[in-house]
Protein backbone atom coordinates (compact mmCIF):
# COMPACT_ATOMS: atom_id res chain seq x y z
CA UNK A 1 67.97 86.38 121.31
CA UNK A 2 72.06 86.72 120.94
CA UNK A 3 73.65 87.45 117.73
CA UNK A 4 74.27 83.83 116.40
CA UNK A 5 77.17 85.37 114.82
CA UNK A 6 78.74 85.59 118.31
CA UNK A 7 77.72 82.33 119.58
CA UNK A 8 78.87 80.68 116.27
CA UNK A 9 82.65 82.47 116.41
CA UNK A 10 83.02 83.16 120.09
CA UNK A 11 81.47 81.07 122.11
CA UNK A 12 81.47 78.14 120.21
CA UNK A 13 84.28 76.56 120.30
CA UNK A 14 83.93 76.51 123.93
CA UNK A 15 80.16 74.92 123.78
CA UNK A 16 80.81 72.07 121.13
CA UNK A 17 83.92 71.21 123.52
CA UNK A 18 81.95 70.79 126.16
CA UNK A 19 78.77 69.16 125.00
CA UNK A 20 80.75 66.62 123.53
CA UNK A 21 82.99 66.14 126.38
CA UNK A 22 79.89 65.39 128.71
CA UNK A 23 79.25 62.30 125.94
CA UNK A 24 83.01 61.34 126.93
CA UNK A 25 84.23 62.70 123.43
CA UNK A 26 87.52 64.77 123.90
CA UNK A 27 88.55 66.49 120.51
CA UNK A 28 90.80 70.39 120.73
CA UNK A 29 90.06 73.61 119.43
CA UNK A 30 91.78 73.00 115.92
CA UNK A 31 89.17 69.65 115.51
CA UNK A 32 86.33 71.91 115.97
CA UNK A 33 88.38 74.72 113.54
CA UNK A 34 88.74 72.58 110.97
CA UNK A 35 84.75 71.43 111.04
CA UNK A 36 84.19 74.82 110.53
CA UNK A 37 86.64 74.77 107.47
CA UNK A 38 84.79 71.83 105.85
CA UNK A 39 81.31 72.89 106.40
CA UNK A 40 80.91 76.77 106.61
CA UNK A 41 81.19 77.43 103.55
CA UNK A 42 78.83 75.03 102.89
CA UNK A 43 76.62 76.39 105.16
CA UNK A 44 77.43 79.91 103.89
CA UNK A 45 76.36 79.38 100.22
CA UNK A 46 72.62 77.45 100.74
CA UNK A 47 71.83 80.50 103.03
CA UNK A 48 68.94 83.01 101.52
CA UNK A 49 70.42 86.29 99.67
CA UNK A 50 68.65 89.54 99.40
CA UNK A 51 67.19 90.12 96.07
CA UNK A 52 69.64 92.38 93.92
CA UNK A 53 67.80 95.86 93.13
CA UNK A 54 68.16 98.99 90.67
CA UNK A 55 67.26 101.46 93.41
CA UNK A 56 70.20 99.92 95.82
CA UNK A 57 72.71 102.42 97.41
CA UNK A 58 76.67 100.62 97.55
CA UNK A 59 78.87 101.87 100.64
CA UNK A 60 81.97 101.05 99.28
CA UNK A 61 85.45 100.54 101.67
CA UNK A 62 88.72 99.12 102.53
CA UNK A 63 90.47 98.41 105.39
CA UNK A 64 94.22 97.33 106.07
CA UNK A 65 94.54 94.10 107.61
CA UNK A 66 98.24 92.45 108.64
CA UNK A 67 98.81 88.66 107.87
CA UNK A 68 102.44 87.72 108.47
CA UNK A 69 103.91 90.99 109.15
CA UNK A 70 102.43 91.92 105.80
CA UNK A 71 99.81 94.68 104.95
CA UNK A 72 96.91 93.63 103.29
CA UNK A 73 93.32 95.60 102.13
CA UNK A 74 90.22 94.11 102.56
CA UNK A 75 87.74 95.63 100.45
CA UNK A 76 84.33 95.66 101.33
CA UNK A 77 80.90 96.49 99.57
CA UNK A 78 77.21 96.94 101.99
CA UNK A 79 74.39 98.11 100.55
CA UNK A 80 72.06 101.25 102.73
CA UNK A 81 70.84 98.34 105.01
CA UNK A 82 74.41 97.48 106.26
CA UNK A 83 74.36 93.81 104.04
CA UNK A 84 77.21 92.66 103.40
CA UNK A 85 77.19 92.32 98.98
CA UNK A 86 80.85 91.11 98.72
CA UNK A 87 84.44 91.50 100.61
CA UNK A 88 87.76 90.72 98.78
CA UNK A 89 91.33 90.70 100.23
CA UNK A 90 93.83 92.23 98.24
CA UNK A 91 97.66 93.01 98.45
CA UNK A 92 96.88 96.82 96.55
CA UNK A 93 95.23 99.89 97.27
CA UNK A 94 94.91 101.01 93.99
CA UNK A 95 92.34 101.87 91.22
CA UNK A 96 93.14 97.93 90.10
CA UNK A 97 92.04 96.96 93.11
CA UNK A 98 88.78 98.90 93.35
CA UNK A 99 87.89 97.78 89.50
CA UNK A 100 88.10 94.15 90.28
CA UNK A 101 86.01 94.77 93.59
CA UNK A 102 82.92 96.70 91.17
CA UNK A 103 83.69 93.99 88.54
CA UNK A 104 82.98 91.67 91.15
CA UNK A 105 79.86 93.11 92.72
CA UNK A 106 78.22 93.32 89.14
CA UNK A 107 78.96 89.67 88.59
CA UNK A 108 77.21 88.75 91.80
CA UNK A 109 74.34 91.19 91.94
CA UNK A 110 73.59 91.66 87.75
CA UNK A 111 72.32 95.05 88.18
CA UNK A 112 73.91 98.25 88.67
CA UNK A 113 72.93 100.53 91.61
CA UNK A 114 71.47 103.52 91.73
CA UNK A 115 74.27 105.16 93.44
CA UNK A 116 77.61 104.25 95.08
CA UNK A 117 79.26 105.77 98.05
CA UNK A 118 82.71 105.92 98.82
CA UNK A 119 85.57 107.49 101.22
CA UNK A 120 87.84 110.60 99.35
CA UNK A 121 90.08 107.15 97.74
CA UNK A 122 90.44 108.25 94.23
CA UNK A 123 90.57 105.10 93.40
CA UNK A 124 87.09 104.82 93.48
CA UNK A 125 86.37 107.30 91.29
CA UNK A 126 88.72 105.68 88.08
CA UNK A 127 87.73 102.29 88.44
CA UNK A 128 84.06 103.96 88.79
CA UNK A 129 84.09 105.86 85.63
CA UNK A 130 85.66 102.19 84.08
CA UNK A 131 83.17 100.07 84.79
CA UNK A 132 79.93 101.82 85.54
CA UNK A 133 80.07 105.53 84.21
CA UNK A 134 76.11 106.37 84.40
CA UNK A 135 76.23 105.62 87.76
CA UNK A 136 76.03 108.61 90.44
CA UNK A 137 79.40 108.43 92.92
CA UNK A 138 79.40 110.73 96.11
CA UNK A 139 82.92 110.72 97.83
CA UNK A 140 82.74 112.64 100.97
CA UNK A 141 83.89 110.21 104.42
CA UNK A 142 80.93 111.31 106.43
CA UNK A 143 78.46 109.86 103.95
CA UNK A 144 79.91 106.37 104.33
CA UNK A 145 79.42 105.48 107.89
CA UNK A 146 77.25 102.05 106.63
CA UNK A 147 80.33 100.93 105.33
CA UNK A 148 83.18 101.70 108.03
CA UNK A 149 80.55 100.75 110.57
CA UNK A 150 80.71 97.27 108.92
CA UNK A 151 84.27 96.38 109.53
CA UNK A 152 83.77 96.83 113.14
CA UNK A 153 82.54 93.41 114.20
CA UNK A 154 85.11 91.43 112.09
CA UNK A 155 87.90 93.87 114.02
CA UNK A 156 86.66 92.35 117.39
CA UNK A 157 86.85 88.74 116.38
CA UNK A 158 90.40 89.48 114.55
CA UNK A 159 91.51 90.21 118.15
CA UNK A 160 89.57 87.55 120.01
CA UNK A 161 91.36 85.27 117.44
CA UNK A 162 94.90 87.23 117.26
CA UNK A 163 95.04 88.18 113.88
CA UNK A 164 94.65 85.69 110.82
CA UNK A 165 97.51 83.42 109.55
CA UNK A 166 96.64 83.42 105.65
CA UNK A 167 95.23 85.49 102.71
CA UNK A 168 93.07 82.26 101.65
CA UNK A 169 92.38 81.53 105.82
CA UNK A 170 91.04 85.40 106.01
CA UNK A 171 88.64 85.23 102.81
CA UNK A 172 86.94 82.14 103.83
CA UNK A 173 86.12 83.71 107.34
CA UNK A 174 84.66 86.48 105.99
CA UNK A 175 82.60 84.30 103.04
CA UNK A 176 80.90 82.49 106.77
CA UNK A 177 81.09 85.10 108.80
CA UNK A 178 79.38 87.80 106.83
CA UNK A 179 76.84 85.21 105.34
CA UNK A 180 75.82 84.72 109.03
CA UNK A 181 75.75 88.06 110.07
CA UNK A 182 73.41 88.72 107.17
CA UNK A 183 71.20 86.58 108.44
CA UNK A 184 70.78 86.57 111.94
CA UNK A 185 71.58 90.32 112.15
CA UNK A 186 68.28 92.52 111.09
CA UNK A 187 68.43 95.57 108.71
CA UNK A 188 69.69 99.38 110.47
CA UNK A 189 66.12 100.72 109.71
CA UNK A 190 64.18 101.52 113.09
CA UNK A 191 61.76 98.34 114.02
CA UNK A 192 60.21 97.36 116.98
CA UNK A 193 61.66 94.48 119.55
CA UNK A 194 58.51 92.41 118.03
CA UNK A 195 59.98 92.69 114.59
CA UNK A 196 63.78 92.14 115.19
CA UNK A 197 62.41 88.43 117.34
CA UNK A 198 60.26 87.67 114.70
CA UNK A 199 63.01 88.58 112.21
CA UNK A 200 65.81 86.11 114.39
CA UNK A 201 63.15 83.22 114.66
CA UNK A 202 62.77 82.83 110.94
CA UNK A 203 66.03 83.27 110.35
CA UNK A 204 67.28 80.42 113.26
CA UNK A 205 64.55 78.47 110.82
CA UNK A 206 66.44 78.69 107.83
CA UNK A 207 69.47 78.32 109.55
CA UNK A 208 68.31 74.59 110.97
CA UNK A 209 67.04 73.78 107.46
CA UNK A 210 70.41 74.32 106.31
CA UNK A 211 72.54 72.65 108.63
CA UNK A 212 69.76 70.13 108.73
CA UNK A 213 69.62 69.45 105.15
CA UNK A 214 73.68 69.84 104.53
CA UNK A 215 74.26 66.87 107.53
């Protein structure tokens, strides 16, 4: 089975168009946009998240997006399975920045991990000692592959989509699109093709009790 993550940003647009223009419904790509404005988030937040847990590794790291000619830093947390905890836009790259991202992540998960991992930003390492000092922080770029490996599918659909026209715009695509991808897209540990269908069938489940129960 495809990613849903691609069907649902890529490919379908293209789909809904069509289906609906075989019923003799014509509505444009911005109709179909704006659906996805109204109810993704909607979608996003009845959607099953992974228990938090004490033994949990954090890959913590940013990445510089441009919105109007403007630099911007989206900061993202993934925990050793490559789930996405929590992603934050920001205008700074600075140990501000980084506190209000750990602040954040302890909000949403209520536990502290057992160890975070982070890029040579030392940045980290003040908002760290700030906010969680007892717990272990290993800064060394090579260690946090999880994390970097993470941006890479929301680089693709920033060029499939040619770039993003808002701070606000940006944070509720990635509030959808990671929900999704945590979802439909199974854990980095090795399992067999058995597993990863089994794990995409319950998950297309959920996914039609949601969108079932939300309409």
């Amino acid at each position: 089975m495809a990613d849903f993550t691609q069907l649902f940003f890529g490919q379908a647009l293209r789909m809904v168009e069509e289906m609906l223009l075989e019923r003799g419904i014509v509505v444009s790509h911005e109709t179909i946009r704006r659906w996805g404005c109204k109810f993704g988030m909607a979608y996003a937040r009845q959607l099953c998240r992974k228990r938090p847990s004490r033994k949990a590794m954090w890959h913590l790291d940013e990445v510089v997006i441009s919105i109007g000619g403007h630099k911007h830093w989206l900061w993202r947390a993934v925990d050793q399975d490559g789930y996405v905890l929590d992603e934050i836009v920001q205008a700074r790259r600075d140990t501000q920045a980084a506190r209000r991202l750990l602040v954040r992540l302890l909000k949403k998960q209520g536990l502290t991990p057992r160890r975070i991992v982070t890029d040579k930003l030392r940045s980290y390492g003040a908002a760290r000692r700030e906010v969680m000092p007892a717990v272990e922080h290993r800064s060394h770029k090579g260690l946090n592959n999880r994390a970097e490996n993470s941006h890479v599918p929301l680089r693709k659909r920033e060029r499939m989509m040619q770039g993003f026209r808002s701070v606000g715009g940006l944070q509720r695509f990635i509030s959808i699109f990671s929900a999704l991808r945590n979802l439909f897209v199974p854990t980095h540990q090795k399992n067999s093709a058995l597993a990863i269908h089994i794990h995409r069938i319950r998950a297309m489940a959920q996914w039609k009790a949601v969108t079932g129960a939300t309409a």
